[in-house]
Protein backbone atom coordinates (compact mmCIF):
# COMPACT_ATOMS: atom_id res chain seq x y z
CA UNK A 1 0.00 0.00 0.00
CA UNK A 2 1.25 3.52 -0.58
CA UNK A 3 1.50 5.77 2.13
CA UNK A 4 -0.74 8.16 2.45
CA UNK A 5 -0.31 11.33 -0.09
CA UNK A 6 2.48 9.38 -1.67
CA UNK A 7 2.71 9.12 -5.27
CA UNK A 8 2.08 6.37 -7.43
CA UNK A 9 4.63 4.06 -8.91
CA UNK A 10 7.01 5.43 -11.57
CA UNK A 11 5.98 3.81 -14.83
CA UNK A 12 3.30 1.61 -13.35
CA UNK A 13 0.24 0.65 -15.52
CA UNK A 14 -2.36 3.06 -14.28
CA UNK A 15 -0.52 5.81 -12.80
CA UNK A 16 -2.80 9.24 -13.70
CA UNK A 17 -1.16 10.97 -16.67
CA UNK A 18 1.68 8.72 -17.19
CA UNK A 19 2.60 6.63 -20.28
CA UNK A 20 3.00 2.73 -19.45
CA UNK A 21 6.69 1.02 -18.25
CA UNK A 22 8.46 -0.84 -20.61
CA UNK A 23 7.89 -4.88 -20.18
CA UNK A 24 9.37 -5.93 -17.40
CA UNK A 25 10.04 -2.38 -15.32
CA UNK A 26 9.33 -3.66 -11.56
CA UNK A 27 6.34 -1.45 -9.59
CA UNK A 28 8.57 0.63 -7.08
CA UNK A 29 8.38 0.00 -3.39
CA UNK A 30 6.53 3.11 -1.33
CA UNK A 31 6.97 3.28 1.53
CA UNK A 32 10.33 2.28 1.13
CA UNK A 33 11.64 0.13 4.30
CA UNK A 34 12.34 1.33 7.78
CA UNK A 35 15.01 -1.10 9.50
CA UNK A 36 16.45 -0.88 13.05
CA UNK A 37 20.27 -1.95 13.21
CA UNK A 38 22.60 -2.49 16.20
CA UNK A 39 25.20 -0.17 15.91
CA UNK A 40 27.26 -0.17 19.14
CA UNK A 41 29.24 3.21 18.03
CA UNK A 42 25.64 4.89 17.95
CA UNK A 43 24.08 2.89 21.02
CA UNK A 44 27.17 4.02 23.26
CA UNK A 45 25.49 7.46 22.76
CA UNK A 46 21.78 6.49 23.89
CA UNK A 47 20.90 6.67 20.23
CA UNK A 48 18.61 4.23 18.33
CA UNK A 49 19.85 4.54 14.43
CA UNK A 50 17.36 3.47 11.85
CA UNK A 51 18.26 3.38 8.41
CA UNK A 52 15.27 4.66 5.62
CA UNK A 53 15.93 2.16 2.98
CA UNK A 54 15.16 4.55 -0.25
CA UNK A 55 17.69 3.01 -2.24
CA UNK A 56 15.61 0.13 -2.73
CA UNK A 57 12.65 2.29 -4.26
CA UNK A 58 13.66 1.42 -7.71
CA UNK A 59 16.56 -0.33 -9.10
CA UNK A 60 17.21 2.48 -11.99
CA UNK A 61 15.65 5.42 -10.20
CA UNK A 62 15.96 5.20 -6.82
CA UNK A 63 15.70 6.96 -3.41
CA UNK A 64 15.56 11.03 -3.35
CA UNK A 65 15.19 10.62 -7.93
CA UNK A 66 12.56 8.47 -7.92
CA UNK A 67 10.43 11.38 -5.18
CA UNK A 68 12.12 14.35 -7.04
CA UNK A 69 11.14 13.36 -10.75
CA UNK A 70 7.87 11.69 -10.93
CA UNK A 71 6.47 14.86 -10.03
CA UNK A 72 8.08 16.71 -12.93
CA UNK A 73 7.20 13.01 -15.61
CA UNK A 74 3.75 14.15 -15.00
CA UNK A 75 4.12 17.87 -15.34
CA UNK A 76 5.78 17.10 -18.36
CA UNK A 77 2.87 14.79 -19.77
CA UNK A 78 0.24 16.77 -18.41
CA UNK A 79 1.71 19.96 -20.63
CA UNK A 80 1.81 17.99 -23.45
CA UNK A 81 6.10 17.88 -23.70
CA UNK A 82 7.64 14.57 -24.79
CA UNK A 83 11.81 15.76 -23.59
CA UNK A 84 12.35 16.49 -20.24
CA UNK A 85 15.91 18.64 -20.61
CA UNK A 86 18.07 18.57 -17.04
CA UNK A 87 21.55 20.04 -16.33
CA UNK A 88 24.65 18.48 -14.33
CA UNK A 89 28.12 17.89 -13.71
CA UNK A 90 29.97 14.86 -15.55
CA UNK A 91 29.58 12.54 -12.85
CA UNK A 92 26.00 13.49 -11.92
CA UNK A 93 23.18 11.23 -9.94
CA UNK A 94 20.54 13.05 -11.65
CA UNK A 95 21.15 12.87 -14.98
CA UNK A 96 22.02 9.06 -14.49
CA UNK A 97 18.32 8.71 -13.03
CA UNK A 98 16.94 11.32 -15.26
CA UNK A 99 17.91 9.38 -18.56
CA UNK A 100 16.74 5.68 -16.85
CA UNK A 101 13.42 7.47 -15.97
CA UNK A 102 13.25 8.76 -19.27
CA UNK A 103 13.65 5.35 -20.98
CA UNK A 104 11.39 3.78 -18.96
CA UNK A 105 8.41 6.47 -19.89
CA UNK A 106 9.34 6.82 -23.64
CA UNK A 107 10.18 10.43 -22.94
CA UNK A 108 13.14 11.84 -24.85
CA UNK A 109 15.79 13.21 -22.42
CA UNK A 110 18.44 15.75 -22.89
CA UNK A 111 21.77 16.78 -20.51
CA UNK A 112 23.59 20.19 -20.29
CA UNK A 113 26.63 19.03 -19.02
CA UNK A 114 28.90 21.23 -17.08
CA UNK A 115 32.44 21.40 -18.98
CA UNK A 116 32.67 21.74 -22.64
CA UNK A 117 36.14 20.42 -22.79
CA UNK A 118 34.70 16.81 -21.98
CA UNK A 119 32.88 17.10 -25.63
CA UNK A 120 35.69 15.68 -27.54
CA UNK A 121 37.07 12.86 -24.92
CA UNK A 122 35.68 9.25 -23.98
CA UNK A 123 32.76 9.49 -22.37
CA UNK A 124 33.26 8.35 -18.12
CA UNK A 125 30.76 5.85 -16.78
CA UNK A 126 27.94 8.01 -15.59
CA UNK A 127 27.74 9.92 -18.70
CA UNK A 128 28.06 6.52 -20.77
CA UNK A 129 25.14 5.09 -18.81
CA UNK A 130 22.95 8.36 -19.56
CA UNK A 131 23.93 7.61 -23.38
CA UNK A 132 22.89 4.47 -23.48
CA UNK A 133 19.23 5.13 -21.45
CA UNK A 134 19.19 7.26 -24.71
CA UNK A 135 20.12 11.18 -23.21
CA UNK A 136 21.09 13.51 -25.50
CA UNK A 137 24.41 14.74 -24.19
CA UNK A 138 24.84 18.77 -25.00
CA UNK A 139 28.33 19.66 -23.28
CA UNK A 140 28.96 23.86 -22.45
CA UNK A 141 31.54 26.35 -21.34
CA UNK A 142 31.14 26.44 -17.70
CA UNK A 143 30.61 30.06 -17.40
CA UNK A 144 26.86 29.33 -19.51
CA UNK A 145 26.60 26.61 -17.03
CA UNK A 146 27.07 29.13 -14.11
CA UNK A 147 24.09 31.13 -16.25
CA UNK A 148 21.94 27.66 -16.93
CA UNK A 149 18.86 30.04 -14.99
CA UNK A 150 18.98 33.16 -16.89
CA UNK A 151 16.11 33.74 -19.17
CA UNK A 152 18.29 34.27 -22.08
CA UNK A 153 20.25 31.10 -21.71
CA UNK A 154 17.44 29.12 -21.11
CA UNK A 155 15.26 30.15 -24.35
CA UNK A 156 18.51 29.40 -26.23
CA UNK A 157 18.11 25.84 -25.14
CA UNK A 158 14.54 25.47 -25.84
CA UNK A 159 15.08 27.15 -29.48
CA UNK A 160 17.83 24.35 -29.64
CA UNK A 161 15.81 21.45 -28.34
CA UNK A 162 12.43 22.20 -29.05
CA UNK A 163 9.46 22.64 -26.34
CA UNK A 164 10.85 20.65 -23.51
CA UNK A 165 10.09 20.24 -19.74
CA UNK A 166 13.19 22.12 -17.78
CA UNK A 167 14.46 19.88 -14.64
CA UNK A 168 16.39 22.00 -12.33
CA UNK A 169 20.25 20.91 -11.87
CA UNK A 170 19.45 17.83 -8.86
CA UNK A 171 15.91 17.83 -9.66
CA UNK A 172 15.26 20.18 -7.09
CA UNK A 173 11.97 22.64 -7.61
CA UNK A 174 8.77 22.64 -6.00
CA UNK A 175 7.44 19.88 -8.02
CA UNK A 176 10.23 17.88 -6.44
CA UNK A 177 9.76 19.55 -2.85
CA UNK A 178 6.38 18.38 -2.88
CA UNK A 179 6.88 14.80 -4.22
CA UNK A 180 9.75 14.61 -1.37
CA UNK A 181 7.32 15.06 1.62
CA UNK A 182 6.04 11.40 1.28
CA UNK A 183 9.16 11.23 2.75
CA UNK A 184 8.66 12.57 5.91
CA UNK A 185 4.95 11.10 5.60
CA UNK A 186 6.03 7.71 5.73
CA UNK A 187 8.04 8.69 9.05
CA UNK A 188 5.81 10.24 11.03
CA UNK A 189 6.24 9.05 14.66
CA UNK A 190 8.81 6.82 13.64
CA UNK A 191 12.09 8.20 14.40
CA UNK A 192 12.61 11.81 16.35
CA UNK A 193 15.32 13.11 14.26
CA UNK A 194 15.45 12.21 10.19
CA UNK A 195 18.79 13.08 8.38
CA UNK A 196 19.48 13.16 4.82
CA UNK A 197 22.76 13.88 2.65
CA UNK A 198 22.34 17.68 0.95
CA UNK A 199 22.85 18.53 -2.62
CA UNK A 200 20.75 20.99 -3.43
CA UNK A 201 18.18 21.09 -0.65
CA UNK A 202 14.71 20.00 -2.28
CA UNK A 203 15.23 16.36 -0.87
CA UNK A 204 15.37 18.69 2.88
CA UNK A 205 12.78 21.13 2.08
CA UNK A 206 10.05 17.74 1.28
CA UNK A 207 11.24 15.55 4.10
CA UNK A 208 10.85 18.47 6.67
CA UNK A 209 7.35 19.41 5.58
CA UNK A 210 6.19 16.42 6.17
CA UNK A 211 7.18 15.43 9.24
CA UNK A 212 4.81 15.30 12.19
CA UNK A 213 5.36 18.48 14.98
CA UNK A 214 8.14 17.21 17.27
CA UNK A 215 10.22 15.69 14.64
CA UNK A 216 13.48 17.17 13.70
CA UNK A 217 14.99 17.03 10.19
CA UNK A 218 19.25 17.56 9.94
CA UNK A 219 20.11 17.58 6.29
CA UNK A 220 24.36 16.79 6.19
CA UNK A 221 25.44 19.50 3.41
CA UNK A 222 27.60 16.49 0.60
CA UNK A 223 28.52 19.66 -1.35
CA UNK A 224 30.84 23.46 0.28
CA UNK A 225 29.82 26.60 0.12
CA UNK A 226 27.37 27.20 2.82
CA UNK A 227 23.86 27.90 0.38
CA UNK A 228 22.00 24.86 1.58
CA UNK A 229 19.86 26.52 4.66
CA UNK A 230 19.05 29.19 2.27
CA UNK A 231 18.76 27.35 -0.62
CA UNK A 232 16.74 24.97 1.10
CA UNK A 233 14.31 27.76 2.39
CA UNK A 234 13.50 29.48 -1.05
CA UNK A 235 12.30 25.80 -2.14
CA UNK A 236 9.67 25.65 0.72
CA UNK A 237 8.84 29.07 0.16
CA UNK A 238 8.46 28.26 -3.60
CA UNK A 239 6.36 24.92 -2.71
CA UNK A 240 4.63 25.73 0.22
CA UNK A 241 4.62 29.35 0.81
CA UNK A 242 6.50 29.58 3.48
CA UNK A 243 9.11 27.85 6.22
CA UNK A 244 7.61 23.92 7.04
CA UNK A 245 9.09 22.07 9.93
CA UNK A 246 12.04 21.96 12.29
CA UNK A 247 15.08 21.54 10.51
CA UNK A 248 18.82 22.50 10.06
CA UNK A 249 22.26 21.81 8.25
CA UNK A 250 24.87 21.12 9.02
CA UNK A 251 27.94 21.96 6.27
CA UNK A 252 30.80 20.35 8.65
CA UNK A 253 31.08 16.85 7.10
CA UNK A 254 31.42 17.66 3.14
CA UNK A 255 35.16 16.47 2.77
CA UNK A 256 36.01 19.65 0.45
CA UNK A 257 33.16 19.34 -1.40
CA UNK A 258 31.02 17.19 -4.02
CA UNK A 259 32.78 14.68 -4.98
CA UNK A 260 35.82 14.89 -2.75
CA UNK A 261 35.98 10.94 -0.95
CA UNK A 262 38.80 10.65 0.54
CA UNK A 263 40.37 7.07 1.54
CA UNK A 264 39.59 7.13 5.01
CA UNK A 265 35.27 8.08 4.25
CA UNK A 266 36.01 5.10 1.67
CA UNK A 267 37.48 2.70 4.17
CA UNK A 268 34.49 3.98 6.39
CA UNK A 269 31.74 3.21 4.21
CA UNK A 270 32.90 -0.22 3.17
CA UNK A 271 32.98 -0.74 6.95
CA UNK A 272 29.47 0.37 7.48
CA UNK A 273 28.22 -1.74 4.91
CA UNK A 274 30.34 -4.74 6.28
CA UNK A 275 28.24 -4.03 9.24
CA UNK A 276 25.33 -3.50 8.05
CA UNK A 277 24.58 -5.89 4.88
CA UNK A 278 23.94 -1.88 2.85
CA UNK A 279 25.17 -0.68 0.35
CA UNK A 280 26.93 3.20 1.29
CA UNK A 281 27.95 5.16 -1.39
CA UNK A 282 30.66 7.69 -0.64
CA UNK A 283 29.59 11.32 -2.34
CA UNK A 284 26.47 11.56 -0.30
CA UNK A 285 25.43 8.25 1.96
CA UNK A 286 28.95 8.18 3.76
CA UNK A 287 29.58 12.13 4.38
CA UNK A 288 26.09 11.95 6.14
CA UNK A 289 26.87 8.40 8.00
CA UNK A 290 30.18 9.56 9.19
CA UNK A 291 28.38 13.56 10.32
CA UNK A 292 25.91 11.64 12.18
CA UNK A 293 28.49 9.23 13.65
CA UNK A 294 30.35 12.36 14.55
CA UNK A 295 27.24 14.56 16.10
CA UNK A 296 26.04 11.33 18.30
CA UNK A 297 30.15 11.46 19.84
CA UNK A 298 29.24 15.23 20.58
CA UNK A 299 26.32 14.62 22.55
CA UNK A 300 24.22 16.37 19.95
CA UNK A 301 21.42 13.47 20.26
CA UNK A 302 19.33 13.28 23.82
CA UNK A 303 19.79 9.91 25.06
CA UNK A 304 16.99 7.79 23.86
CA UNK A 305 16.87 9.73 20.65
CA UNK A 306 15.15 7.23 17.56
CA UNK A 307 17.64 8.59 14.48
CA UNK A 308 16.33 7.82 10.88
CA UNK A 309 19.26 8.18 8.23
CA UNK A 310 17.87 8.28 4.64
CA UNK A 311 19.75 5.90 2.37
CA UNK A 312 19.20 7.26 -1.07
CA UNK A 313 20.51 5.12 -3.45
CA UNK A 314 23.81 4.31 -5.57
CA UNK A 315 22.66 5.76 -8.83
């Protein structure tokens, strides 16, 4: 059963204003699952950690994707667009999950990608994956990408592309915002304090929303520069109208920024998935791990404390 207000499944027969899955896509799991683990590094602290399983939403678009774009699929089909075109680095989550979501639906997909130098070498991984799920790959100076926003840059796109459906860089509007407080729906008196690794904020701005009163949200900032608690603001404010729920960063644990991993968070998320049986990927799932590993050793936590961390997926 879905939880309530939660969306319905990415791609699945029936879903209201959605083209049909290709044969064989599997119905996505909502809620996702809410497991208790014995941690003794945690429990030394008087804290309970749960881990929010949202990496097992989907196999191709799961955790914080799979909230953040079905909002924006049906947008898309309900305005009549057949592209969704999305913007990212060369190593980016979202255009990974954009271009599997995109196959899956029959829409067309198109990626600005940050760095027009990349344009004539091999294509890495990620952006060979979105290739393959069919995403047209447009590379661009990186002073256009800093301008991807601008009115002027954006209707040279569309002229380029044709009408399309614009996805913020991370997926992160109030389409998304709204899609992401299922989230905090399916944890309502569940766990007192919910954390979740930071990007761009929507996956925050959701989660805190909907939350019950007395629940605490602590989004771990994966990426520098200090714009998340703003940034994260403006998208409620956008969604809801104003500030929803108790919640806060914290910008201490992102190793020099996105994508920085260095050995030792490495070495300490193949330990917590030794532990654990979990997969923990290092740009996001391990900076926030390690933070809340960190926070519990600081007494930040009341003893007793039931702490949710949001898994959200290897994509």
């Amino acid at each position: 059963m879905n939880a309530p207000g939660a969306p319905d499944g990415l791609g699945v027969s029936g879903a209201p204003g959605l083209p049909g899955a290709l044969p064989g896509s599997p119905r996505p799991r909502i809620p996702s699952p809410l497991h208790a683990v014995d941690d003794d590094r945690f429990a030394r602290h008087g804290v309970r950690l749960l881990l929010k399983r949202d990496d097992l939403i989907h196999p191709e678009v799961p955790g914080n994707k799979w909230r953040k774009l079905l909002p924006n699929l049906r947008a898309a089909v309900e305005r009549g667009h057949t592209t969704l075109l999305t913007f990212g680095g060369a190593y980016s989550n979202h255009l990974r999950a954009t271009a599997a979501a995109g196959r899956l639906l029959g829409l067309a997909t198109v990626g600005v990608v940050r760095g027009e130098e990349l344009a004539g070498r091999p294509l890495n991984p990620s952006l060979a994956r979105c290739a393959a799920d069919g995403m047209r790959l447009v590379f661009v100076d990186r002073a256009t990408y800093r301008r991807k926003t601008e009115p002027e840059v954006v209707a040279g796109l569309l002229d380029r592309h044709g009408p399309c459906h614009l996805v913020p860089e991370g997926g992160s509007n109030a389409l998304a915002v709204r899609g992401c407080a299922g989230l905090g729906r399916e944890l309502r008196g569940r766990a007192d304090v919910v954390a979740v690794a930071c990007g761009t904020g929507g996956t925050l701005a959701g989660l805190a929303a909907g939350l019950a009163p007395g629940q605490r949200a602590l989004g771990v900032a994966a990426v520098g520069g200090g714009f998340l608690a703003r940034e994260t603001e403006r998208l409620q404010h956008e969604a809801f109208g104003g500030r929803r729920g108790d919640w806060a960063v914290d910008g201490r644990f992102h190793c020099g920024g996105y994508a920085r991993t260095p050995p030792w968070l490495r070495e300490f998320a193949e330990d917590f998935s030794t532990r654990h049986g979990v997969p923990v990927e290092s740009l996001y799932v391990a900076k926030m791990l390690h933070g809340l590993l960190t926070s519990a050793a600081e007494g930040a936590f009341a003893p007793g404390t039931r702490l949710a961390a949001v898994l959200t997926g290897t994509v």
